[in-house]
N, C-alpha and C. Protein backbone atom coordinates (compact mmCIF):
# COMPACT_ATOMS: atom_id res chain seq x y z
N UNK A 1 63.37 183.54 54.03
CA UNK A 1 64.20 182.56 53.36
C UNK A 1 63.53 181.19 53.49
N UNK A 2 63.93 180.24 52.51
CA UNK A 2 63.08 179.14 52.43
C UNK A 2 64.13 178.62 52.31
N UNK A 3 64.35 177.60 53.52
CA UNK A 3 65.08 176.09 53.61
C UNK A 3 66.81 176.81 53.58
N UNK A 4 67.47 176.68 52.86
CA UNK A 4 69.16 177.19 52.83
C UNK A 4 68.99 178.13 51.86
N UNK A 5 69.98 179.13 51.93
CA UNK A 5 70.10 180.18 50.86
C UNK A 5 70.25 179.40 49.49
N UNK A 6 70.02 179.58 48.26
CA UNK A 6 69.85 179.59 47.01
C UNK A 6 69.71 178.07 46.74
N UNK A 7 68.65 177.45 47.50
CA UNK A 7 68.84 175.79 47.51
C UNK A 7 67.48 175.95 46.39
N UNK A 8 67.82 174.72 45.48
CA UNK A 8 66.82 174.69 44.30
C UNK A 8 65.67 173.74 44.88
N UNK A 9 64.35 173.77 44.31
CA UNK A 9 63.18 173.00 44.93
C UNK A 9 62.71 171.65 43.79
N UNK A 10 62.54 170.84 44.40
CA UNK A 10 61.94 170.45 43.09
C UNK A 10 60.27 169.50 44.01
N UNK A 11 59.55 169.25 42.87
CA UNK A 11 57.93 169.20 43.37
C UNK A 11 58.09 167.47 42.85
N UNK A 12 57.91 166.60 44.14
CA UNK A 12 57.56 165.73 44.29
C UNK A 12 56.60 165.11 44.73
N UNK A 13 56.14 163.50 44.24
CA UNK A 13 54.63 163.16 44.90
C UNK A 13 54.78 161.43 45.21
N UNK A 14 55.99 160.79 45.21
CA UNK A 14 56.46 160.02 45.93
C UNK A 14 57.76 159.67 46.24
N UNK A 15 57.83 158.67 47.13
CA UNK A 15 59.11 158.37 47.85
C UNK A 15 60.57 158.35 47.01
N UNK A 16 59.78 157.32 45.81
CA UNK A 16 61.01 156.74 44.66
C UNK A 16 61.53 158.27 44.15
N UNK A 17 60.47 158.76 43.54
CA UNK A 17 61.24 160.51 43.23
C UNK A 17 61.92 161.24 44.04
N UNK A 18 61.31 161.21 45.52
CA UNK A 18 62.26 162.29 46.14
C UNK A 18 63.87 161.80 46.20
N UNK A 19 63.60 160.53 46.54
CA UNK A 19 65.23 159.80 46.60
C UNK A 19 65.85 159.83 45.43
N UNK A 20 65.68 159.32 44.28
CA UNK A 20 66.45 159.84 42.85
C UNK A 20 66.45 161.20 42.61
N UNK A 21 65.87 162.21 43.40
CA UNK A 21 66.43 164.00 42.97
C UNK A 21 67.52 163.98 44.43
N UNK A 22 67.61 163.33 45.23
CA UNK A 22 68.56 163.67 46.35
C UNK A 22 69.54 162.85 45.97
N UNK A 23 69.66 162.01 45.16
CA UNK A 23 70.48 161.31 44.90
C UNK A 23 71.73 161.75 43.71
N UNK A 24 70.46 162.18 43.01
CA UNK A 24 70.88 163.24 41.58
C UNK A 24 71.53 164.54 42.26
N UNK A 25 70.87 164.99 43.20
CA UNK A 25 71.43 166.30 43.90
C UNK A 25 72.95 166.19 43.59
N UNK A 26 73.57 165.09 44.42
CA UNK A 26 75.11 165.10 44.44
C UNK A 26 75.11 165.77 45.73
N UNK A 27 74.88 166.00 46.77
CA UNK A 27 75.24 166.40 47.99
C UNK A 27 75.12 167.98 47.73
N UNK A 28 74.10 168.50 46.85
CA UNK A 28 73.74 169.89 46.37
C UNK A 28 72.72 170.07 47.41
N UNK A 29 72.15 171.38 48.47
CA UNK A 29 71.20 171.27 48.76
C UNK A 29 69.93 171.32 48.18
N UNK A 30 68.56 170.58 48.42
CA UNK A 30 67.65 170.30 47.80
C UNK A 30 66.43 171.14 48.73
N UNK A 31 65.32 171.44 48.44
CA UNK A 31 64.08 171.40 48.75
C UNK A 31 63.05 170.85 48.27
N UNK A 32 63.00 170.01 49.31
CA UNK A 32 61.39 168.42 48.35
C UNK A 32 60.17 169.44 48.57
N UNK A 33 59.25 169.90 47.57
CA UNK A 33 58.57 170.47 48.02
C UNK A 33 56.83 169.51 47.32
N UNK A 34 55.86 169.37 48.27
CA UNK A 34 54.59 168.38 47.74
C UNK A 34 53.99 169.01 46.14
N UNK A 35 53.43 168.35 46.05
CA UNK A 35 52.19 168.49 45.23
C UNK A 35 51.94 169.82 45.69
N UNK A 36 50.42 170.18 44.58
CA UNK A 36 49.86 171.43 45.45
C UNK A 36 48.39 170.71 46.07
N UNK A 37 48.67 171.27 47.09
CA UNK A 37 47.36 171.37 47.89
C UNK A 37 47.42 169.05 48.53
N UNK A 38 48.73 168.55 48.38
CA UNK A 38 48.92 167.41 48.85
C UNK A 38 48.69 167.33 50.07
N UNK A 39 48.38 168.39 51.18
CA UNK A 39 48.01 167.98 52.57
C UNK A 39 46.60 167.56 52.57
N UNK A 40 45.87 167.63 51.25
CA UNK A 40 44.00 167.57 50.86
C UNK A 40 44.29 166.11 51.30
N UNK A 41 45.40 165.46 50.06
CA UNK A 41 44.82 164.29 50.20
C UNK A 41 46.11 163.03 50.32
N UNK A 42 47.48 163.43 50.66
CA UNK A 42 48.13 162.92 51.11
C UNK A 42 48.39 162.68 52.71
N UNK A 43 48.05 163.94 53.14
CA UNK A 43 48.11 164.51 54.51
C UNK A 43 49.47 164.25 54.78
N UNK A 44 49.99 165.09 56.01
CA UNK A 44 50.81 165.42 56.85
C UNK A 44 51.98 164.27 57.16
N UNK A 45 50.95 163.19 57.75
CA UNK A 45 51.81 162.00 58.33
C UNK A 45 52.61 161.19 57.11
N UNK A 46 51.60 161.40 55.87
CA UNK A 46 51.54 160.73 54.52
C UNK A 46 53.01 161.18 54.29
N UNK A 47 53.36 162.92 54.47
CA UNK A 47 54.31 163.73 53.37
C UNK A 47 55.71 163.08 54.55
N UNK A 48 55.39 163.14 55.66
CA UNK A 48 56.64 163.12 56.71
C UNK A 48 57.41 161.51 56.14
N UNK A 49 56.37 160.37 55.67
CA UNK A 49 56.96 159.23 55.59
C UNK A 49 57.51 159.24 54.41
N UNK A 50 57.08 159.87 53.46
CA UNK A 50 57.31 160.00 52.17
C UNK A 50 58.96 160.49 52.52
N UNK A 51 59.14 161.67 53.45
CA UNK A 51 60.17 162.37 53.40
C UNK A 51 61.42 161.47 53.95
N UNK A 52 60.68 160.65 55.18
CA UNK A 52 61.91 159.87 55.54
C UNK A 52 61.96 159.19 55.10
N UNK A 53 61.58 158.19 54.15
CA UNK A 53 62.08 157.05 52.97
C UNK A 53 62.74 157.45 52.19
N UNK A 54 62.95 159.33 51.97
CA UNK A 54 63.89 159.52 50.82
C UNK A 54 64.87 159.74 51.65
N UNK A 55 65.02 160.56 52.78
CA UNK A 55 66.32 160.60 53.72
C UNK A 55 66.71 159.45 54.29
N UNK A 56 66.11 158.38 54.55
CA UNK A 56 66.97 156.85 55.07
C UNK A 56 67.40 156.63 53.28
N UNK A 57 67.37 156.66 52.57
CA UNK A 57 67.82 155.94 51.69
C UNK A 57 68.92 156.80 51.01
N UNK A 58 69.09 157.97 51.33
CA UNK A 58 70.57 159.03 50.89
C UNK A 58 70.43 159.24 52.38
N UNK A 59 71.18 158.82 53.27
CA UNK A 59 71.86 159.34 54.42
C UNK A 59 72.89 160.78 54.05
N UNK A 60 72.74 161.78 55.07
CA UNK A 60 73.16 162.69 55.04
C UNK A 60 72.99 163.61 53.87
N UNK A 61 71.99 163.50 53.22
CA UNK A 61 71.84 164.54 51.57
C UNK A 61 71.40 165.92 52.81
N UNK A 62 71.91 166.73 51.95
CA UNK A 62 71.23 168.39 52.47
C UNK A 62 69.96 168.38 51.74
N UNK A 63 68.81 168.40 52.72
CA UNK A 63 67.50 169.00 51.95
C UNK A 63 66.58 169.57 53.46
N UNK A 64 65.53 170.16 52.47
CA UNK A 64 64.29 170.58 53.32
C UNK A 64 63.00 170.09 52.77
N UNK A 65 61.61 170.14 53.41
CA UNK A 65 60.77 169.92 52.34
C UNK A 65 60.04 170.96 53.24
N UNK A 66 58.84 171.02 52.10
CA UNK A 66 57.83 171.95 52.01
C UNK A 66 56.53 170.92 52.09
N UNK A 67 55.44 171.16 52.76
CA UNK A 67 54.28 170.53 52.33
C UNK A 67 53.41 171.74 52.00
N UNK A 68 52.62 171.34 50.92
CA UNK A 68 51.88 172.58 50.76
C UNK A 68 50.33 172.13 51.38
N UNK A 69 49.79 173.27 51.90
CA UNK A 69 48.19 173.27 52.50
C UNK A 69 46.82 173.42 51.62
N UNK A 70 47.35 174.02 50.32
CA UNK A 70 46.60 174.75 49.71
C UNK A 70 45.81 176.25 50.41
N UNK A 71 44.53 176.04 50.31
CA UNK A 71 43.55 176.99 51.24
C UNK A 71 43.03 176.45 52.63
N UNK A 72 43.78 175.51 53.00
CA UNK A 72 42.92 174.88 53.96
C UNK A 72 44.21 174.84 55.15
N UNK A 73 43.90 175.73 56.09
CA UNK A 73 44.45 176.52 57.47
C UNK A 73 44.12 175.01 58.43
N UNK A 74 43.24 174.45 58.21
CA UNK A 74 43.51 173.49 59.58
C UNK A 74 44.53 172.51 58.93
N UNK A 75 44.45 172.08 57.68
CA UNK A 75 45.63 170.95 56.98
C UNK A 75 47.16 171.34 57.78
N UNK A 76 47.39 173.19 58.21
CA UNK A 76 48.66 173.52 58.26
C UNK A 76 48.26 173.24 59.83
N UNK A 77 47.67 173.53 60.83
CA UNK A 77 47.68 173.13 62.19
C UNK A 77 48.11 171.71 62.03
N UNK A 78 47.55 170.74 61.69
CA UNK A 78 47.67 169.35 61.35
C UNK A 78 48.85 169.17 61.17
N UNK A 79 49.55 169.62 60.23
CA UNK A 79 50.47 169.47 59.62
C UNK A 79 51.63 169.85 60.42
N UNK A 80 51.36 170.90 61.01
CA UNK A 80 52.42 171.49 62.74
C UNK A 80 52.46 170.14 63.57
N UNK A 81 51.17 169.66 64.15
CA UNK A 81 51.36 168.60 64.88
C UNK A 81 52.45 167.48 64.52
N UNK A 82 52.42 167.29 62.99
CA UNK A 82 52.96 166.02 62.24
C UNK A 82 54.37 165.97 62.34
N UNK A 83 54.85 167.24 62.42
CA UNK A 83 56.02 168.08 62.62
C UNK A 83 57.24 168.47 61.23
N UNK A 84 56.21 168.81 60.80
CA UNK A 84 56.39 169.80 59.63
C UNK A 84 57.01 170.87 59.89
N UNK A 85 57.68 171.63 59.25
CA UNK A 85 58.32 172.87 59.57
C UNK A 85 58.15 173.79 58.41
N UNK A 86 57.89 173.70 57.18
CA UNK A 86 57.64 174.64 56.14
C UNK A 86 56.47 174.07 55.38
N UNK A 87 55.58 175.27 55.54
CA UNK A 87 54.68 174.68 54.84
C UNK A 87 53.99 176.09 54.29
N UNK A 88 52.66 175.63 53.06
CA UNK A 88 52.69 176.86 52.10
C UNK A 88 51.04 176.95 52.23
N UNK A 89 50.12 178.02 52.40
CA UNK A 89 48.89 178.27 52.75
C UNK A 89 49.01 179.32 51.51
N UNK A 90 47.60 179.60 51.38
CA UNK A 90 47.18 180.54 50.27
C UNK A 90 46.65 181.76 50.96
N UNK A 91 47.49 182.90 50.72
CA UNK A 91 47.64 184.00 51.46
C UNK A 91 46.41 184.65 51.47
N UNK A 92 45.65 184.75 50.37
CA UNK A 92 44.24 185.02 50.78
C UNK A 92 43.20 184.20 51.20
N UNK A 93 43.42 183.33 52.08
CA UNK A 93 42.61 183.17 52.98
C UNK A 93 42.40 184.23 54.15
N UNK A 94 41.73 184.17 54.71
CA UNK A 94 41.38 185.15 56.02
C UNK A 94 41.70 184.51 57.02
N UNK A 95 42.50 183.32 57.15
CA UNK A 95 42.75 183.11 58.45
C UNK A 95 44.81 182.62 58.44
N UNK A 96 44.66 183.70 57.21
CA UNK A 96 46.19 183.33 57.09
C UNK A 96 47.29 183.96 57.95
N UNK A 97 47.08 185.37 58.71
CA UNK A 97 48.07 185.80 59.52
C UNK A 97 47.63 185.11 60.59
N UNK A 98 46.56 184.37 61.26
CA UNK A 98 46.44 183.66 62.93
C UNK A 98 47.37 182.62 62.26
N UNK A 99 47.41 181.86 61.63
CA UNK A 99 47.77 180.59 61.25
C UNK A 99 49.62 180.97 60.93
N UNK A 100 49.65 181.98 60.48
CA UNK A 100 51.44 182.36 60.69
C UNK A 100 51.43 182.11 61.97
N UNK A 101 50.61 183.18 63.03
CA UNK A 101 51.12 183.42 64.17
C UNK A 101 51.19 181.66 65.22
N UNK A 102 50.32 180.68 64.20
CA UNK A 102 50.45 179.59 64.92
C UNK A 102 51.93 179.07 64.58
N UNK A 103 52.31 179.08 63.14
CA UNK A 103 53.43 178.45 62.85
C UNK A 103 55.01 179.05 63.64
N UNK A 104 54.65 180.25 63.60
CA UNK A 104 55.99 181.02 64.71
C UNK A 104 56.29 180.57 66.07
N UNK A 105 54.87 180.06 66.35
CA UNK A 105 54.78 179.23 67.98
C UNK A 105 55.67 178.30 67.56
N UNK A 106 55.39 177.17 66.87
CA UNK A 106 56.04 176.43 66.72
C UNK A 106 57.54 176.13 65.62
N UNK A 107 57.75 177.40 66.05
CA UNK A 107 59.04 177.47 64.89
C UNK A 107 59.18 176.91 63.40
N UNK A 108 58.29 177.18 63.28
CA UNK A 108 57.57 176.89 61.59
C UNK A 108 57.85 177.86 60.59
N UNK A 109 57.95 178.04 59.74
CA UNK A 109 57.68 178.90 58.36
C UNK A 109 56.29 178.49 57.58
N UNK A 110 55.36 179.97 57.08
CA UNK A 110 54.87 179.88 56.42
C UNK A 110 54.70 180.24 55.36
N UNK A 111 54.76 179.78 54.23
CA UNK A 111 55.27 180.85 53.12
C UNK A 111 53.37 180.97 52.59
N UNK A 112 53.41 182.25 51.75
CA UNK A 112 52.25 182.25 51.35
C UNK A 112 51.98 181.91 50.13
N UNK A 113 52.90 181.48 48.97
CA UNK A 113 53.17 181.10 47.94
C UNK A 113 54.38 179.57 47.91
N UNK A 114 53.77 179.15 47.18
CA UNK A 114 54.86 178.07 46.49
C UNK A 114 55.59 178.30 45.72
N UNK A 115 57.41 178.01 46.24
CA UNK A 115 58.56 178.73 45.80
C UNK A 115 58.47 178.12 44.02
N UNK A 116 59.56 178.73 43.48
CA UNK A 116 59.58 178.30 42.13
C UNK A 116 60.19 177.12 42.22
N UNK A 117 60.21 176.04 41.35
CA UNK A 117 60.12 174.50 41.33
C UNK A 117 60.38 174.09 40.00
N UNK A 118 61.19 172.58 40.12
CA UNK A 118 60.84 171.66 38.82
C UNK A 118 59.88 170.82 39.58
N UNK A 119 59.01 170.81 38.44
CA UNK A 119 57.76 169.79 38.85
C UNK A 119 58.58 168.49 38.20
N UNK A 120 58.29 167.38 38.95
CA UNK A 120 59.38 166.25 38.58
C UNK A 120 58.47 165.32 37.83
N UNK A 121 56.78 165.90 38.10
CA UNK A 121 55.80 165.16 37.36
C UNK A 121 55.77 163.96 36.18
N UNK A 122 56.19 162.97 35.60
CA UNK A 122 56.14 162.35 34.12
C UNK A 122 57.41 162.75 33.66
N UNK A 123 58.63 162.96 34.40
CA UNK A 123 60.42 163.01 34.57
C UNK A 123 60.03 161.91 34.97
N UNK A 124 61.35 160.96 34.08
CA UNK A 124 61.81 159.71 34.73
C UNK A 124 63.47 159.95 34.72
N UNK A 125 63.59 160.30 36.09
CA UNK A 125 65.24 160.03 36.61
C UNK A 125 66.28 159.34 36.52
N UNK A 126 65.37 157.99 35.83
CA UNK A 126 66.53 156.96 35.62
C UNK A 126 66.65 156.71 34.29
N UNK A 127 66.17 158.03 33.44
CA UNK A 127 66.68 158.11 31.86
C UNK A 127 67.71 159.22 32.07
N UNK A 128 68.68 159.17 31.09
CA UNK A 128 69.66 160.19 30.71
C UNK A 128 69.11 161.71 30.58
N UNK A 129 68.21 161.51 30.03
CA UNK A 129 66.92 162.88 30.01
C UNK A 129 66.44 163.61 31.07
N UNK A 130 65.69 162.76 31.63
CA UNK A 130 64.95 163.34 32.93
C UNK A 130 66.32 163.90 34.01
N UNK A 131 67.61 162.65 34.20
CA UNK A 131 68.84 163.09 34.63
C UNK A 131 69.26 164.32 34.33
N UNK A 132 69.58 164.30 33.25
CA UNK A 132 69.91 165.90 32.12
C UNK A 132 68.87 167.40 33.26
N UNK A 133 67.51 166.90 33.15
CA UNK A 133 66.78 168.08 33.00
C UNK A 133 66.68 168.48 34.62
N UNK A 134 67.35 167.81 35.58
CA UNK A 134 67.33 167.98 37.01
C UNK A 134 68.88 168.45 37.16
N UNK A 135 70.08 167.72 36.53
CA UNK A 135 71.18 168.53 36.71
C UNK A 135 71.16 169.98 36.03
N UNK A 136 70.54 170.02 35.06
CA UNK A 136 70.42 171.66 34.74
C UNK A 136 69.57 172.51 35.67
N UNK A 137 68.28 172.08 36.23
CA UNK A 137 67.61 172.84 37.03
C UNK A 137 68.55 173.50 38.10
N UNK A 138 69.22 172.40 38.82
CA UNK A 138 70.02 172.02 40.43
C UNK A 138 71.36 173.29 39.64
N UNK A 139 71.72 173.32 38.59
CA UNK A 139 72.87 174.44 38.29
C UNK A 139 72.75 175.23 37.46
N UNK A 140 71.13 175.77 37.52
CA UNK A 140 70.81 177.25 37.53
C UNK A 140 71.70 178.42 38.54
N UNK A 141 71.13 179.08 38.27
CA UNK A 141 72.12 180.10 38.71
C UNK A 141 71.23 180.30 40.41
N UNK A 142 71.70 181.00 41.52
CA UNK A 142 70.99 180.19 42.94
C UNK A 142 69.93 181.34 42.95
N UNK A 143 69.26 180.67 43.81
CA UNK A 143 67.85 181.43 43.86
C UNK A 143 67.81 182.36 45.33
N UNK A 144 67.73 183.38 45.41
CA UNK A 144 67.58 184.35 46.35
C UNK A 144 66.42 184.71 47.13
């Protein structure tokens, strides 16, 4: 399971976005999940601040986030340190079951795929539109 049962994801790549989809949420649970492969070049510490500028600014919203690793197994060690808790590696790598077995140490999840998502990409939230196309995502039917 990823983050709360049937919680919708949506793919963010800064602060201002994650806070207008938690905001938009309505107290719906959320999963902020990065870019792909954003631990390359946002890194770890980058995604954690990103995350708490959107949680200080909606106090108490239900969410989780995801950082994704891409192929690169030390980004997710890194990213453990940063104190990350879900994060997404590309299952064929060869060093992808040690690198589970690191994330279980640290009570981590690793998923080997990136869950399904609205990419919030060139959505602007503070049109009626982009609004529109995130309350329909968020009341899809829940994801299992």
């Amino acid at each position: 399971m990823v983050g709360r049962a049937g919680q919708r994801a949506v793919v963010v790549r800064a602060a201002a976005e994650a806070e207008a989809a938690l905001r938009l949420a309505a107290g719906r649970g959320l999963t902020l999940l990065s870019a792909p492969g954003a631990a390359g070049f946002l890194g770890a510490s980058g995604w954690r601040a990103l995350v708490a500028r959107a949680a200080s600014a909606v106090p108490g919203a239900p969410f989780d986030d995801i950082l994704c690793c891409g192929a690169a197994p030390g980004y997710v060690l890194g990213a453990l340190r940063a104190g990350c808790r879900i994060l997404v590696l590309d299952s064929a790598h060869p060093a992808f079951a040690a690198v589970e077995a690191a994330c279980a140490e640290f009570g981590a999840t690793l998923l080997a795929e990136r869950p399904p998502a609205l990419d919030l990409h060139g959505v602007n939230l503070r049109k009626p539109k982009g609004e529109a196309l995130l309350a329909r995502w968020l009341d899809e039917a829940p994801m299992t």
